[in-house]
PDB file of N, CA and C in Angstrom:
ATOM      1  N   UNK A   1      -4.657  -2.917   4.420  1.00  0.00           N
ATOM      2  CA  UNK A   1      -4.951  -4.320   4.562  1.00  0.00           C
ATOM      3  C   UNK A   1      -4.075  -4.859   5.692  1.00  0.00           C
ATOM      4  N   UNK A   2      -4.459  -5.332   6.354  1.00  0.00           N
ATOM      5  CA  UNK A   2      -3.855  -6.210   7.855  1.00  0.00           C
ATOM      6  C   UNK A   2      -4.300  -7.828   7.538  1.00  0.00           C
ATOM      7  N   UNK A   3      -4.720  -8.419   7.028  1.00  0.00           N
ATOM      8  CA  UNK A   3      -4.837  -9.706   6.724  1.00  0.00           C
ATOM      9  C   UNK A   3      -5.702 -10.325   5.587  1.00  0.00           C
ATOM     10  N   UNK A   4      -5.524 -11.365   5.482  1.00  0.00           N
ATOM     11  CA  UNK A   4      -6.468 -11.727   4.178  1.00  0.00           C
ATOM     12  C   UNK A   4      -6.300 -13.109   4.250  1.00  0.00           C
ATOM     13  N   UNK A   5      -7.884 -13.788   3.879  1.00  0.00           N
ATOM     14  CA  UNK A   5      -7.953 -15.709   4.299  1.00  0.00           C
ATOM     15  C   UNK A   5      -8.134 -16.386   2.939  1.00  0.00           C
ATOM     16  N   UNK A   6      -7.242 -17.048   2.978  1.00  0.00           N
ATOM     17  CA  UNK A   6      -7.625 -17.946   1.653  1.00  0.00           C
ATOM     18  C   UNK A   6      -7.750 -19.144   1.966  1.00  0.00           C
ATOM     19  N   UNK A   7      -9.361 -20.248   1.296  1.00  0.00           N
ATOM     20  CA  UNK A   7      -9.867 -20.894   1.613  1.00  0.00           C
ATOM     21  C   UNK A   7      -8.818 -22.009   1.054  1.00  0.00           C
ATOM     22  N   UNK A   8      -8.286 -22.843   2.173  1.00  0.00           N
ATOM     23  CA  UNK A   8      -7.420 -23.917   1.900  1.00  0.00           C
ATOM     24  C   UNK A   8      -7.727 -24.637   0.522  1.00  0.00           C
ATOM     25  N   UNK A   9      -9.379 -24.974   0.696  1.00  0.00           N
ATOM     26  CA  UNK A   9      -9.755 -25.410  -0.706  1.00  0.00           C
ATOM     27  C   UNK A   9      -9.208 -24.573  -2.273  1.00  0.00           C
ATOM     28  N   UNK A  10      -8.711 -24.062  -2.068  1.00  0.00           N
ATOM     29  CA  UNK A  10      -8.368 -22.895  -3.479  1.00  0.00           C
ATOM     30  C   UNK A  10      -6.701 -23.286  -3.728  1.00  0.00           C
ATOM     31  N   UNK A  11      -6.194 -23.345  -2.587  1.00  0.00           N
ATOM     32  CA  UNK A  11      -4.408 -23.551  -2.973  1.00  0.00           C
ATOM     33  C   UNK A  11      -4.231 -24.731  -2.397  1.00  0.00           C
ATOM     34  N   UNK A  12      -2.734 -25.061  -2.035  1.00  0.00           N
ATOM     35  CA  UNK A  12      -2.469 -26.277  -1.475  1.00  0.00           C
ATOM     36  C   UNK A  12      -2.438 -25.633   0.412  1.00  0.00           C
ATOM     37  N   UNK A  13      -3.040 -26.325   0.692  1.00  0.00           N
ATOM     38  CA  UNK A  13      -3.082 -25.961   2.223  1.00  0.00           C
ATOM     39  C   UNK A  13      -1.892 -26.117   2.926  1.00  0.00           C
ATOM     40  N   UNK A  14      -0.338 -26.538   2.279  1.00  0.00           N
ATOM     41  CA  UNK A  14       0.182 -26.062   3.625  1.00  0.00           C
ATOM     42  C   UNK A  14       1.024 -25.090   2.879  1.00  0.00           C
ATOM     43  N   UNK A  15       0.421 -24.113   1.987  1.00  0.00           N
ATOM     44  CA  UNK A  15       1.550 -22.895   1.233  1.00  0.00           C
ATOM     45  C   UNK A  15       0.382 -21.991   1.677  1.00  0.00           C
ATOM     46  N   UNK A  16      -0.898 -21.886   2.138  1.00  0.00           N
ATOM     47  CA  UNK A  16      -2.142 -20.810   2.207  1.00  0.00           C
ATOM     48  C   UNK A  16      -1.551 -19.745   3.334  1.00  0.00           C
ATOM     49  N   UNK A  17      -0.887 -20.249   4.264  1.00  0.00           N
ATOM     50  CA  UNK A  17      -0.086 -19.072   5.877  1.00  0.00           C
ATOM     51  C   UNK A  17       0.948 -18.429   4.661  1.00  0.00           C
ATOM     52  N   UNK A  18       1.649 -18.960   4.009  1.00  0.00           N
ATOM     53  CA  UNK A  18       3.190 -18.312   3.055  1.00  0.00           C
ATOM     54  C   UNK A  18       2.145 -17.128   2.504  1.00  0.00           C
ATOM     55  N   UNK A  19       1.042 -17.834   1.471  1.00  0.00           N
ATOM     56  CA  UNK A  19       0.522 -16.756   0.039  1.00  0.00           C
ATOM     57  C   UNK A  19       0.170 -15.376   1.230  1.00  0.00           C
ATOM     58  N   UNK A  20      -0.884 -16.148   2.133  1.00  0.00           N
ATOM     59  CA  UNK A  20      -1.391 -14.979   2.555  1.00  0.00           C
ATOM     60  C   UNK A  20      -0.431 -13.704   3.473  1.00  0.00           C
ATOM     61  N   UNK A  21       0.772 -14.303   3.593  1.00  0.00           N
ATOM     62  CA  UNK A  21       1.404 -13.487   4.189  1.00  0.00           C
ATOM     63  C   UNK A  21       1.974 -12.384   3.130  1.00  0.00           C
ATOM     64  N   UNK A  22       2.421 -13.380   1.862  1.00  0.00           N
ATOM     65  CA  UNK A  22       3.003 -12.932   0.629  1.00  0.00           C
ATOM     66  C   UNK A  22       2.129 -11.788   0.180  1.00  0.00           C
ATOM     67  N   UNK A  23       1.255 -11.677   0.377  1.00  0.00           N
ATOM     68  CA  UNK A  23       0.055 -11.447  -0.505  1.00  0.00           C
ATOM     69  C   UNK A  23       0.110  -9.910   0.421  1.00  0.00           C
ATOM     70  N   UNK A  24       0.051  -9.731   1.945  1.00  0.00           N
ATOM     71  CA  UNK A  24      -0.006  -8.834   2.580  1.00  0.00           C
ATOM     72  C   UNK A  24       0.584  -8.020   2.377  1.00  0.00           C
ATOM     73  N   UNK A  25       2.556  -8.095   2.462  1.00  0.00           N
ATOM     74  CA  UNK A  25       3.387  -7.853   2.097  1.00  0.00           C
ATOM     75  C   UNK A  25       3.264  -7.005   0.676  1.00  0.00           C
ATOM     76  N   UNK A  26       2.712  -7.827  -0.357  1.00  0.00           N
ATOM     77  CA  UNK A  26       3.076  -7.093  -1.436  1.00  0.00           C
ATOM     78  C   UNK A  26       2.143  -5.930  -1.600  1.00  0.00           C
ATOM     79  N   UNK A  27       0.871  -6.028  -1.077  1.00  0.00           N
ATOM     80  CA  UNK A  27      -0.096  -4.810  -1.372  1.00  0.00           C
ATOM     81  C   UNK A  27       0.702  -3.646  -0.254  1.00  0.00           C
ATOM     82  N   UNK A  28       0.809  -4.076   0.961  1.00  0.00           N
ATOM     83  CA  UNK A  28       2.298  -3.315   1.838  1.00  0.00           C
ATOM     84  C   UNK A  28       3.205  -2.273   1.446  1.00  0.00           C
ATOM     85  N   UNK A  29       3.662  -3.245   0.391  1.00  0.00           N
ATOM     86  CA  UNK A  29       4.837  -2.838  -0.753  1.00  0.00           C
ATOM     87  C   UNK A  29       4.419  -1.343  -1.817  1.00  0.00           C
ATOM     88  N   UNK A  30       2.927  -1.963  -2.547  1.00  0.00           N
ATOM     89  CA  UNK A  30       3.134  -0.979  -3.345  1.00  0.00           C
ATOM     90  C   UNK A  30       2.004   0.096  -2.716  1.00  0.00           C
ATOM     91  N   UNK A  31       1.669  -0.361  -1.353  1.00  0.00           N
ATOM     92  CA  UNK A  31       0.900   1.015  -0.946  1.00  0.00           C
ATOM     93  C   UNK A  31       1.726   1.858  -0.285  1.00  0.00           C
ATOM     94  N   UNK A  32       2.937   1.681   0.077  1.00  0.00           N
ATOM     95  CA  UNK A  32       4.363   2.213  -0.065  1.00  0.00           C
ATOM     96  C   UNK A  32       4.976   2.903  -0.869  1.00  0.00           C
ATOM     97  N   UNK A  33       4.747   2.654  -1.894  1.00  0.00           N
ATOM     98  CA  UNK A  33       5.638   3.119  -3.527  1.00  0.00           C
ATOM     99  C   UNK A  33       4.649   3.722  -4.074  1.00  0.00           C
ATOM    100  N   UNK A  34       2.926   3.859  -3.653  1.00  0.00           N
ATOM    101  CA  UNK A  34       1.733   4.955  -4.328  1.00  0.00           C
ATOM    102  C   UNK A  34       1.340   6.015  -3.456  1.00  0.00           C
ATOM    103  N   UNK A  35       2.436   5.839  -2.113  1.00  0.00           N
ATOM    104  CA  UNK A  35       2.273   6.973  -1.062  1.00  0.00           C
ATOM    105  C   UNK A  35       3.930   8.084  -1.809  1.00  0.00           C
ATOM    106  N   UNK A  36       4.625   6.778  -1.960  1.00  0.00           N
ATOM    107  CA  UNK A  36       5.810   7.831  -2.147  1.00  0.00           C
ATOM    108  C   UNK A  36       6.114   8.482  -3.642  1.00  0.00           C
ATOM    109  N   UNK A  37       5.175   8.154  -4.749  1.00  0.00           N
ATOM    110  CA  UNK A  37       4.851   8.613  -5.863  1.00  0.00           C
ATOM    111  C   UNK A  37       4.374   9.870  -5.636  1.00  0.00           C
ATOM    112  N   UNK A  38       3.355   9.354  -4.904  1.00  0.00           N
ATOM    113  CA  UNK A  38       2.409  10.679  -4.537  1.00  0.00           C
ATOM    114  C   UNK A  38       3.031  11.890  -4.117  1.00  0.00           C
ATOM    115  N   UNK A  39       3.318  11.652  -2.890  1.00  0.00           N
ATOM    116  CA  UNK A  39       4.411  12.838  -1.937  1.00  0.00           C
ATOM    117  C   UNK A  39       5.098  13.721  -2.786  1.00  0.00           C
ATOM    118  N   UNK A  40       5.830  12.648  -3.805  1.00  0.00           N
ATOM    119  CA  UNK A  40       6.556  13.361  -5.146  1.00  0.00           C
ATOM    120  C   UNK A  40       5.875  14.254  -6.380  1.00  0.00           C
ATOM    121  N   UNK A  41       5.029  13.980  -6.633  1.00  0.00           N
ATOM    122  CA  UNK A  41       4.085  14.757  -7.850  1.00  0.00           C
ATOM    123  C   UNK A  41       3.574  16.113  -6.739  1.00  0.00           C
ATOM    124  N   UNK A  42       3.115  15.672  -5.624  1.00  0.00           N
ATOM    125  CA  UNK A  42       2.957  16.560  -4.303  1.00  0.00           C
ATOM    126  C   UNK A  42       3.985  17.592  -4.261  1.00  0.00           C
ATOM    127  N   UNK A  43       4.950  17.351  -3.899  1.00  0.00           N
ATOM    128  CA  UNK A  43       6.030  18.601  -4.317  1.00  0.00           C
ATOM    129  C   UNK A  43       6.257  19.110  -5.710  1.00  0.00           C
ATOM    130  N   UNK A  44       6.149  18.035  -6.911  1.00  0.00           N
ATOM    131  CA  UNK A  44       6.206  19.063  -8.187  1.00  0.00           C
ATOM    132  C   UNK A  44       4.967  20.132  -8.108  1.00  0.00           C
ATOM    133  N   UNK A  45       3.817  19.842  -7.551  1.00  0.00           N
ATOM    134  CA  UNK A  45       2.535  20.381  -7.914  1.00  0.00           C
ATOM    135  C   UNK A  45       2.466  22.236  -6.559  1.00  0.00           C
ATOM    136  N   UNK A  46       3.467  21.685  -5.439  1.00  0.00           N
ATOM    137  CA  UNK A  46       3.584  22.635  -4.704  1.00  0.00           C
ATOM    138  C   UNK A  46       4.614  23.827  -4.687  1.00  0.00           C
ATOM    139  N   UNK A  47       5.677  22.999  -5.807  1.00  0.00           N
ATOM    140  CA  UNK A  47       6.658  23.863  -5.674  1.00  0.00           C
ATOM    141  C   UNK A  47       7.776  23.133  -4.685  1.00  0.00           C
ATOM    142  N   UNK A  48       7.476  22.262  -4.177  1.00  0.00           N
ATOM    143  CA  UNK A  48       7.992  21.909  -3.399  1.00  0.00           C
ATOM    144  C   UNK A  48       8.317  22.452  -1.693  1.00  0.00           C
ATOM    145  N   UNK A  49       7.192  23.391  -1.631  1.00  0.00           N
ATOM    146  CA  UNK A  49       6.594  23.793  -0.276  1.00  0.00           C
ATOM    147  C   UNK A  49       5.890  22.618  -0.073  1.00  0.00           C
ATOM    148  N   UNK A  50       5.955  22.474   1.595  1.00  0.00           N
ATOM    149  CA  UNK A  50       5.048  21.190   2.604  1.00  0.00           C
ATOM    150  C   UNK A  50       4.379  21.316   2.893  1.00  0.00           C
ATOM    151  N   UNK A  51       3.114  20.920   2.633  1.00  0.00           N
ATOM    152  CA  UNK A  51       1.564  21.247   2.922  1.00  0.00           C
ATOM    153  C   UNK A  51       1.505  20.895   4.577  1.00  0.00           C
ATOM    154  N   UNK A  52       0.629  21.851   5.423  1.00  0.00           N
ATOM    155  CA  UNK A  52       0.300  21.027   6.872  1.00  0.00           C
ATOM    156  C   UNK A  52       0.104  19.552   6.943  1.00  0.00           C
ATOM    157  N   UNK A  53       0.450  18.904   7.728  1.00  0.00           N
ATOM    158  CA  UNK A  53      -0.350  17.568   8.256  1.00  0.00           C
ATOM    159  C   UNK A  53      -1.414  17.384   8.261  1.00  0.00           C
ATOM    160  N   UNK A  54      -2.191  16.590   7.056  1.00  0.00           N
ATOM    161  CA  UNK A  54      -3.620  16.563   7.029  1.00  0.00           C
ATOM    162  C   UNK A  54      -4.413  16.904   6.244  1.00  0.00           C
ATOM    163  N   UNK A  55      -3.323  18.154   5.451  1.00  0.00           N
ATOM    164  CA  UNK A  55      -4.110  19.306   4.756  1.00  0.00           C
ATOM    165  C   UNK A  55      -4.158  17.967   3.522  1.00  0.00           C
ATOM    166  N   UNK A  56      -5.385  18.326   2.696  1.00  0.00           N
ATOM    167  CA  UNK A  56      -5.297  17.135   1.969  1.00  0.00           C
ATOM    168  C   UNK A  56      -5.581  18.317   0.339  1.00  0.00           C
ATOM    169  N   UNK A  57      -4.925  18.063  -1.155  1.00  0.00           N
ATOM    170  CA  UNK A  57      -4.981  18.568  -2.128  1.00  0.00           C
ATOM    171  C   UNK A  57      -5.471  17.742  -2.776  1.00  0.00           C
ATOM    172  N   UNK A  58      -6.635  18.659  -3.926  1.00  0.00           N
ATOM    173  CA  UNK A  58      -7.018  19.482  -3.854  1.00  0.00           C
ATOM    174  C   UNK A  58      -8.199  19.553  -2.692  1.00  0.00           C
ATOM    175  N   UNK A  59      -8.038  21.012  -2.326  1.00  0.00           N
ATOM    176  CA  UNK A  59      -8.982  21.751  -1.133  1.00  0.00           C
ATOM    177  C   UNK A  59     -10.113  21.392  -1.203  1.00  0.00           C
TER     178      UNK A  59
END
């Protein structure tokens, strides 16, 4: 996600630039913390050998 519009009509229009930034940020956040979950179960599941760049599991 790179941006997201919320119709002034829905919040108070001068907090709609804050949410939507807020809002970016946090999906940011935990698509951050479900990459680095991942990576981790990724090494329990490999042994902790590094798959190529790309290589995507399962085959």
């Amino acid at each position: 996600m790179r941006a997201i519009r919320i119709d002034p009509k829905l919040a108070d229009p001068n907090e709609v630039e804050m949410l939507q930034d807020l809002i970016v940020a946090a999906f940011a956040d935990a698509k951050a913390k479900v990459e680095s979950a991942n990576a981790e179960e990724m090494r329990k599941v490999t042994g902790g050998i590094d798959l190529p760049a790309g290589l995507k599991f399962p085959f």
